[in-house]
C-alpha atoms as a PDB file:
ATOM      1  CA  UNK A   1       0.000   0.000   0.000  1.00  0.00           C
ATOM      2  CA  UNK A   2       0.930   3.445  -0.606  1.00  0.00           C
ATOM      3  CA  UNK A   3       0.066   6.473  -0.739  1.00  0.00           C
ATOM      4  CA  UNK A   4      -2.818   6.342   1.663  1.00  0.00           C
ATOM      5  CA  UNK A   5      -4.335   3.763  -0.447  1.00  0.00           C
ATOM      6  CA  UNK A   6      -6.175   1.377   2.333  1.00  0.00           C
ATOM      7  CA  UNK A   7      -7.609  -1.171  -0.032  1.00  0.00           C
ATOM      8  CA  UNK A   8      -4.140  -3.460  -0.012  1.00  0.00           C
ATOM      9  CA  UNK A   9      -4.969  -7.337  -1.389  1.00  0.00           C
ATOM     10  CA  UNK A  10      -4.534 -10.980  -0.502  1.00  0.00           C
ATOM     11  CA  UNK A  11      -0.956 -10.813  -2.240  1.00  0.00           C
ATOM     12  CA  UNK A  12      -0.142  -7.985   0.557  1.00  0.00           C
ATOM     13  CA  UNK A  13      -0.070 -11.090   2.647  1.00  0.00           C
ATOM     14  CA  UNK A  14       1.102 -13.834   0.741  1.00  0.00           C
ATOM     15  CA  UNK A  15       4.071 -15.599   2.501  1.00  0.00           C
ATOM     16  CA  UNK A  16       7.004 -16.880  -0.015  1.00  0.00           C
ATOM     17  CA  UNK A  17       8.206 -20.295   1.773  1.00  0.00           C
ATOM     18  CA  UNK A  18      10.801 -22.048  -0.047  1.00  0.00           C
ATOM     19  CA  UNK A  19       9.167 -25.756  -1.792  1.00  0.00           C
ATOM     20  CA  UNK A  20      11.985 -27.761   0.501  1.00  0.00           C
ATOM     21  CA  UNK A  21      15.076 -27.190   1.991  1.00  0.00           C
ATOM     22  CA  UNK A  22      17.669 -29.058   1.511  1.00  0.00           C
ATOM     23  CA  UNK A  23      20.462 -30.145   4.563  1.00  0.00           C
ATOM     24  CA  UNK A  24      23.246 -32.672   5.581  1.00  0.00           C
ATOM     25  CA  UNK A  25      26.719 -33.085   6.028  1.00  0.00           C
ATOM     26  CA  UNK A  26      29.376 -31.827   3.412  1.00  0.00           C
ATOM     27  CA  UNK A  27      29.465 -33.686   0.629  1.00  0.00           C
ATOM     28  CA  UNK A  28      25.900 -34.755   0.924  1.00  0.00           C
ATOM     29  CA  UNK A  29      25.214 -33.332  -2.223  1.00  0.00           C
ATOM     30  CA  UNK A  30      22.748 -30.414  -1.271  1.00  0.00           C
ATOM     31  CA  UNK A  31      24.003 -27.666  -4.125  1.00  0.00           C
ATOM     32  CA  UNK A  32      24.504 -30.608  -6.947  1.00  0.00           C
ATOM     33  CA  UNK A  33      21.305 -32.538  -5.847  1.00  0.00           C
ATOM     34  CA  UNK A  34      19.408 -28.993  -5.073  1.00  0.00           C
ATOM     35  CA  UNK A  35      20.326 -27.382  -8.919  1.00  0.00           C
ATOM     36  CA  UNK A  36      18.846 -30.845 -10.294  1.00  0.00           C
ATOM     37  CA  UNK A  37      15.786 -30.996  -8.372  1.00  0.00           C
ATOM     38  CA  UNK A  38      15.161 -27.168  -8.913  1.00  0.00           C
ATOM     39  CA  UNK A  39      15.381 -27.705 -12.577  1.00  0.00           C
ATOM     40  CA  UNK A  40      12.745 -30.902 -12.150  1.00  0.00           C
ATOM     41  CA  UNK A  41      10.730 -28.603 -10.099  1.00  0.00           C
ATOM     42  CA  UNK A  42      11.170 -25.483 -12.773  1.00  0.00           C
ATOM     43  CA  UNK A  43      11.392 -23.925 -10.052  1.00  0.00           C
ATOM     44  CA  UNK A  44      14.826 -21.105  -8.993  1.00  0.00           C
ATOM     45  CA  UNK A  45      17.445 -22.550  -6.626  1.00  0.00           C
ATOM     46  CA  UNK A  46      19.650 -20.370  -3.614  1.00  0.00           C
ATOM     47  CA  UNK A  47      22.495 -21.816  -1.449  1.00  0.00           C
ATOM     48  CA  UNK A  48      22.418 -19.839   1.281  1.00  0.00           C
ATOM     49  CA  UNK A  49      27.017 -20.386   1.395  1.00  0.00           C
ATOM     50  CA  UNK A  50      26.828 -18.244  -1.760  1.00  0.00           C
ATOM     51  CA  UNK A  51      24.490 -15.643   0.031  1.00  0.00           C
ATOM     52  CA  UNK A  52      26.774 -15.402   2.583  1.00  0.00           C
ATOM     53  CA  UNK A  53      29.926 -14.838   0.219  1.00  0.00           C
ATOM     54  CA  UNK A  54      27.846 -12.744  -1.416  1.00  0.00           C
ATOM     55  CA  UNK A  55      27.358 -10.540   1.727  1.00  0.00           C
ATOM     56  CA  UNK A  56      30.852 -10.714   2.854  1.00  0.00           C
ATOM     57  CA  UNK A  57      32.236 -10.448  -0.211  1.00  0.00           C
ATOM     58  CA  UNK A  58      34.727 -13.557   0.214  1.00  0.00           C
ATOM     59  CA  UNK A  59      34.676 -16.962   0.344  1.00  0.00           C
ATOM     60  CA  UNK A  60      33.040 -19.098   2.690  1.00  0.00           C
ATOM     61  CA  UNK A  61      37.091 -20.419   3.132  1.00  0.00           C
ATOM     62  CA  UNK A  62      38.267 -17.009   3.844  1.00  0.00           C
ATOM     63  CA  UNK A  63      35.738 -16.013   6.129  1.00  0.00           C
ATOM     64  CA  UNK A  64      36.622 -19.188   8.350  1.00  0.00           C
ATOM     65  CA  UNK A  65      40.418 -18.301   8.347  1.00  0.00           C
ATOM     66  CA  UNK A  66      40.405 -14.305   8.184  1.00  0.00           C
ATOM     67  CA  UNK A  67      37.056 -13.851  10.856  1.00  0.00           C
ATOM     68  CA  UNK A  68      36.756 -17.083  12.112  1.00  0.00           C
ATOM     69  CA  UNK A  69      33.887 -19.739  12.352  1.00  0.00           C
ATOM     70  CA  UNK A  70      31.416 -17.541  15.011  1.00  0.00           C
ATOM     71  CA  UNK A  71      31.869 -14.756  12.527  1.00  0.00           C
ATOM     72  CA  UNK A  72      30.669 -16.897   9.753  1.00  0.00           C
ATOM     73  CA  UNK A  73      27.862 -18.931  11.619  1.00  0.00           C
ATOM     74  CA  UNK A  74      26.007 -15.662  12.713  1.00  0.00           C
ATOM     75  CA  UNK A  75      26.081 -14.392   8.954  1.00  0.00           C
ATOM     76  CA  UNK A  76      25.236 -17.941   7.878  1.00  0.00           C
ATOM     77  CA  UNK A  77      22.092 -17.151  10.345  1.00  0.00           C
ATOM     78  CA  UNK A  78      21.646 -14.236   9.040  1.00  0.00           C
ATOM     79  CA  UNK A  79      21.325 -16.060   5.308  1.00  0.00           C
ATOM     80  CA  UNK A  80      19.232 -18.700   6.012  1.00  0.00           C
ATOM     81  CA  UNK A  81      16.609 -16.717   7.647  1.00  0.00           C
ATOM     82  CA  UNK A  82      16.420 -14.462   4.995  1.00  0.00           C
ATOM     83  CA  UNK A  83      16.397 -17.156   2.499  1.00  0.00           C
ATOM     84  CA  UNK A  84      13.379 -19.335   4.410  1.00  0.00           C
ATOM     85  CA  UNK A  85      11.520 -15.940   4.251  1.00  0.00           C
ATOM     86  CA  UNK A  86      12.262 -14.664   0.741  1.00  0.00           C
ATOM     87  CA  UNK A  87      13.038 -17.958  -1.444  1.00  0.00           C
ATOM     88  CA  UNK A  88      10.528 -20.006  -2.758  1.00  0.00           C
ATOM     89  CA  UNK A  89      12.059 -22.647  -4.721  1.00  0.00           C
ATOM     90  CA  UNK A  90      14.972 -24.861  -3.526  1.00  0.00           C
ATOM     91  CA  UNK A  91      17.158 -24.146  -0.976  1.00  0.00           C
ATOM     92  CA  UNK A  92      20.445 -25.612   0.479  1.00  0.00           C
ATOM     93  CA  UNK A  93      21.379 -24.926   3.722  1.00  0.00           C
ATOM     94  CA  UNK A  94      25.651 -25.047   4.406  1.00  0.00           C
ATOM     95  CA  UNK A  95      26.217 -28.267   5.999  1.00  0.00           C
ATOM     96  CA  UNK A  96      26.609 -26.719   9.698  1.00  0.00           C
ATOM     97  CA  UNK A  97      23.047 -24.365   9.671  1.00  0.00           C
ATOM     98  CA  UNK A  98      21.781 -26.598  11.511  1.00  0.00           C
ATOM     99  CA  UNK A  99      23.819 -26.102  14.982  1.00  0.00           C
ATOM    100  CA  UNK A 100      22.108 -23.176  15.294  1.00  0.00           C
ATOM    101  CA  UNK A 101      18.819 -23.414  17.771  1.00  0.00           C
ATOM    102  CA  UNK A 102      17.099 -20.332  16.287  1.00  0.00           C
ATOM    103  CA  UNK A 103      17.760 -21.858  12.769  1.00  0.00           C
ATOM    104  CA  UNK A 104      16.276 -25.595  13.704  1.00  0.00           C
ATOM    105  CA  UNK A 105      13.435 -23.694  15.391  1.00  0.00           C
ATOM    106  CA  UNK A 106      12.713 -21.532  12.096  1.00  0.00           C
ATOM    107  CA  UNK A 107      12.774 -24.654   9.565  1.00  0.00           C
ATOM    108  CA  UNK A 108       9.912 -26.120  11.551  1.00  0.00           C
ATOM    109  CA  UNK A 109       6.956 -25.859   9.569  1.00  0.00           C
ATOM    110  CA  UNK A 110       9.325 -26.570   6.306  1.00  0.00           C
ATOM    111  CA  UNK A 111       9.811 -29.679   4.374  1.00  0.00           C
ATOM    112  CA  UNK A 112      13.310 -30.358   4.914  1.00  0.00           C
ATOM    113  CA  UNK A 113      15.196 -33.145   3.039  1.00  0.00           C
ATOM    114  CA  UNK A 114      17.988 -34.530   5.086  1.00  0.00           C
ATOM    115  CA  UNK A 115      20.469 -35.973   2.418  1.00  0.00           C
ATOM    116  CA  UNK A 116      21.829 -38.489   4.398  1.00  0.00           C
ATOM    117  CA  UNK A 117      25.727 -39.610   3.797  1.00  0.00           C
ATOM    118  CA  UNK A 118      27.951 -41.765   5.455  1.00  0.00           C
ATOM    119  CA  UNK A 119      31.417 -41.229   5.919  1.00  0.00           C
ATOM    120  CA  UNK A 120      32.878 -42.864   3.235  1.00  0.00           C
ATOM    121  CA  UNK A 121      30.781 -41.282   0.362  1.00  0.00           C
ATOM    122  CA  UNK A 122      31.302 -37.843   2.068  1.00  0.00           C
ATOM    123  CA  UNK A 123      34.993 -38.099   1.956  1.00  0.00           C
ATOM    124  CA  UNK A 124      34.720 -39.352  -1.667  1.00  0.00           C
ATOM    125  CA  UNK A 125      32.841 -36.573  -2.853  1.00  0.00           C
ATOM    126  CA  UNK A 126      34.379 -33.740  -0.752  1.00  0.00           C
ATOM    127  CA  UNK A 127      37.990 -35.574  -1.445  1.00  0.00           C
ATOM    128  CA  UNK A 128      39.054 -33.932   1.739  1.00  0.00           C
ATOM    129  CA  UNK A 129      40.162 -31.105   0.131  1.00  0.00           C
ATOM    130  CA  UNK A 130      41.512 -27.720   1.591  1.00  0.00           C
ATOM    131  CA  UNK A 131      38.370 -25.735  -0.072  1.00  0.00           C
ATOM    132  CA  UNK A 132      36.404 -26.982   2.959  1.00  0.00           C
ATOM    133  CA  UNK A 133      37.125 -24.806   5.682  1.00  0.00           C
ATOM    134  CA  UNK A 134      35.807 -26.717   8.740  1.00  0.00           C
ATOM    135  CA  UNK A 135      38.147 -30.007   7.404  1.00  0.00           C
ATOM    136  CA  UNK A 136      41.747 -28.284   7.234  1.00  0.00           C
ATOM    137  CA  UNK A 137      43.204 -30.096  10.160  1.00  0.00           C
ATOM    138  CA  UNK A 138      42.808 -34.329   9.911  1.00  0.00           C
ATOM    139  CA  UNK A 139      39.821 -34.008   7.293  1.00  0.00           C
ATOM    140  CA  UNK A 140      38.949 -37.986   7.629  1.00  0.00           C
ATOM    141  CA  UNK A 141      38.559 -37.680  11.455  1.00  0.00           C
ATOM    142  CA  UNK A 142      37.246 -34.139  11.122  1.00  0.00           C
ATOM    143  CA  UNK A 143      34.409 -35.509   8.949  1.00  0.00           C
ATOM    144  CA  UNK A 144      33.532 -38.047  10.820  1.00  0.00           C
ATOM    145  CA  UNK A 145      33.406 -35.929  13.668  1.00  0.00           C
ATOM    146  CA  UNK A 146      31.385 -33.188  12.049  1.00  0.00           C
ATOM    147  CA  UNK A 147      28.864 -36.099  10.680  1.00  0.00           C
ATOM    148  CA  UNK A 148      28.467 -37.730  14.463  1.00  0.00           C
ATOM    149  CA  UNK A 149      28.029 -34.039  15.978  1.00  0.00           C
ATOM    150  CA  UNK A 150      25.749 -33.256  13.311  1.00  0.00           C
ATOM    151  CA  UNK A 151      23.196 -36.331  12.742  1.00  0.00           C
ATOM    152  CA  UNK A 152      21.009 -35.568  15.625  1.00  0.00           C
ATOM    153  CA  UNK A 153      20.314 -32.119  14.193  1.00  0.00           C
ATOM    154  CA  UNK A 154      19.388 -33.357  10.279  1.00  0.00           C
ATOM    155  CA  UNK A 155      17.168 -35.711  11.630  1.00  0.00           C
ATOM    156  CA  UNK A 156      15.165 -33.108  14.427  1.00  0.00           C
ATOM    157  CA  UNK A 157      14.372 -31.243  10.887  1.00  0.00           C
ATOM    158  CA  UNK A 158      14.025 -33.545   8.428  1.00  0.00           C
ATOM    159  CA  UNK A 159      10.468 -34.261   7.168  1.00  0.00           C
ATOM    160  CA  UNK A 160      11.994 -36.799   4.845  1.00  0.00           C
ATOM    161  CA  UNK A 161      15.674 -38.454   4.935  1.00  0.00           C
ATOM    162  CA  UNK A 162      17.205 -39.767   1.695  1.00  0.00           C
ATOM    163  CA  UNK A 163      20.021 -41.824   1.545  1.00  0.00           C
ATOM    164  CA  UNK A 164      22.543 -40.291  -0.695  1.00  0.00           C
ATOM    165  CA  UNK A 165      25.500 -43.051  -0.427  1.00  0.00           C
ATOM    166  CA  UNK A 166      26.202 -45.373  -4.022  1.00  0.00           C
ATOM    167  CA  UNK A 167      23.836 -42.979  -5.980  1.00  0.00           C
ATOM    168  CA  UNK A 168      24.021 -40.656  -8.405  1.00  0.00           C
ATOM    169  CA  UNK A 169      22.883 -36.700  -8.143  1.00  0.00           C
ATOM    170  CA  UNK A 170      20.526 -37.671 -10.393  1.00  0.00           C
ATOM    171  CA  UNK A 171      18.957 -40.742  -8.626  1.00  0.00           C
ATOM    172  CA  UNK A 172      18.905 -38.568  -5.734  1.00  0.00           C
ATOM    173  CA  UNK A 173      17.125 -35.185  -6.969  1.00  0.00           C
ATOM    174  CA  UNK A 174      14.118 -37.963  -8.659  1.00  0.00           C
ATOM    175  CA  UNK A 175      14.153 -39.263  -5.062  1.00  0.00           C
ATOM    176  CA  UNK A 176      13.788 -35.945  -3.836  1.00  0.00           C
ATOM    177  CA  UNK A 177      10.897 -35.021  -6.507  1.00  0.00           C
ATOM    178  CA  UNK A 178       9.047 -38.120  -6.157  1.00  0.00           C
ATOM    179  CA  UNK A 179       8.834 -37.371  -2.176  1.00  0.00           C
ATOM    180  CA  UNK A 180       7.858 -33.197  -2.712  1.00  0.00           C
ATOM    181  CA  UNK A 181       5.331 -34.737  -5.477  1.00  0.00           C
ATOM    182  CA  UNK A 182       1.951 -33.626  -3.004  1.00  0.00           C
ATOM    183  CA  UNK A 183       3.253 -30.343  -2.364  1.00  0.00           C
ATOM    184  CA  UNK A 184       5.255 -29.077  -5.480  1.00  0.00           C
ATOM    185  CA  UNK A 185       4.006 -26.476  -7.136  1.00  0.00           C
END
């Protein structure tokens, strides 16, 4: 409304909610699996890592080692909440959203896919490189630290859980579509 203008409309209070969100450990496969299932869905896709590069205006990587991880989890926060407000298509949370309370409490009411992987297809597909900031020291233990600390959480959100390991991105995002099938647009 503007101008005075009182009349306003049902669209006035129309609330964009994103079709599912997409979480898990890295290397689950949420930005691969989430850009295929957006495309099945025609619907847009966000990663709410490249929002926060996007607001910082570095990498995820440098804002671990420059600002440190709190810096990075509160504008990570700051992303997803945005995002779960704004976005309604397909969204991937960064694999460590979820240790945030005020984050697991805002997904409720969400369908959230939990892309479940074990350990040995995350370190497969993250190949325990350097470009993942929370891995730089020991990344096999680190991993299967971050996976232990971090189950509990996927699953407290998850309104679905599909298993990611000896599958292809493909086979995953149909999974994905076949379970959003009553509530895609």
């Amino acid at each position: 409304m503007s101008g005075g203008d009182a009349r306003g409309s049902c669209d006035d209070l129309a609330v964009t909610r994103p079709v599912c969100v997409l979480v898990g450990p890295p290397g689950a496969g949420k930005t691969t699996v989430g850009r295929l299932l957006a495309d099945r869905l025609d619907v847009a896709f966000r990663d709410t890592d490249a929002d926060v590069e996007a607001a910082a205006g570095r990498s995820v990587a440098d804002l671990f080692v420059i600002d440190g991880e709190p810096v990075f989890r509160e504008l990570e926060a700051r992303a997803v909440a945005a995002a779960l407000a704004e976005h309604g298509g397909v969204l991937a949370l960064g694999g460590g959203a979820v240790l945030d309370p005020a984050t697991r409490a805002t997904l409720q009411g969400h369908v959230v896919i939990y892309l479940e992987t074990g350990l040995s297809a995350a370190a497969r597909r993250v190949g325990l490189g350097v470009s993942r900031p929370v891995l730089v020291d020991n990344p096999r233990a680190r991993l299967r630290e971050l996976l232990d600390a971090r189950r509990g959480f996927y699953a407290e959100v998850a309104t679905e859980v599909v298993e990611t390991d000896d599958r292809s991105p493909e086979e995953i995002a149909d999974d994905c579509a076949k379970r959003l099938a009553p509530v895609a647009p």
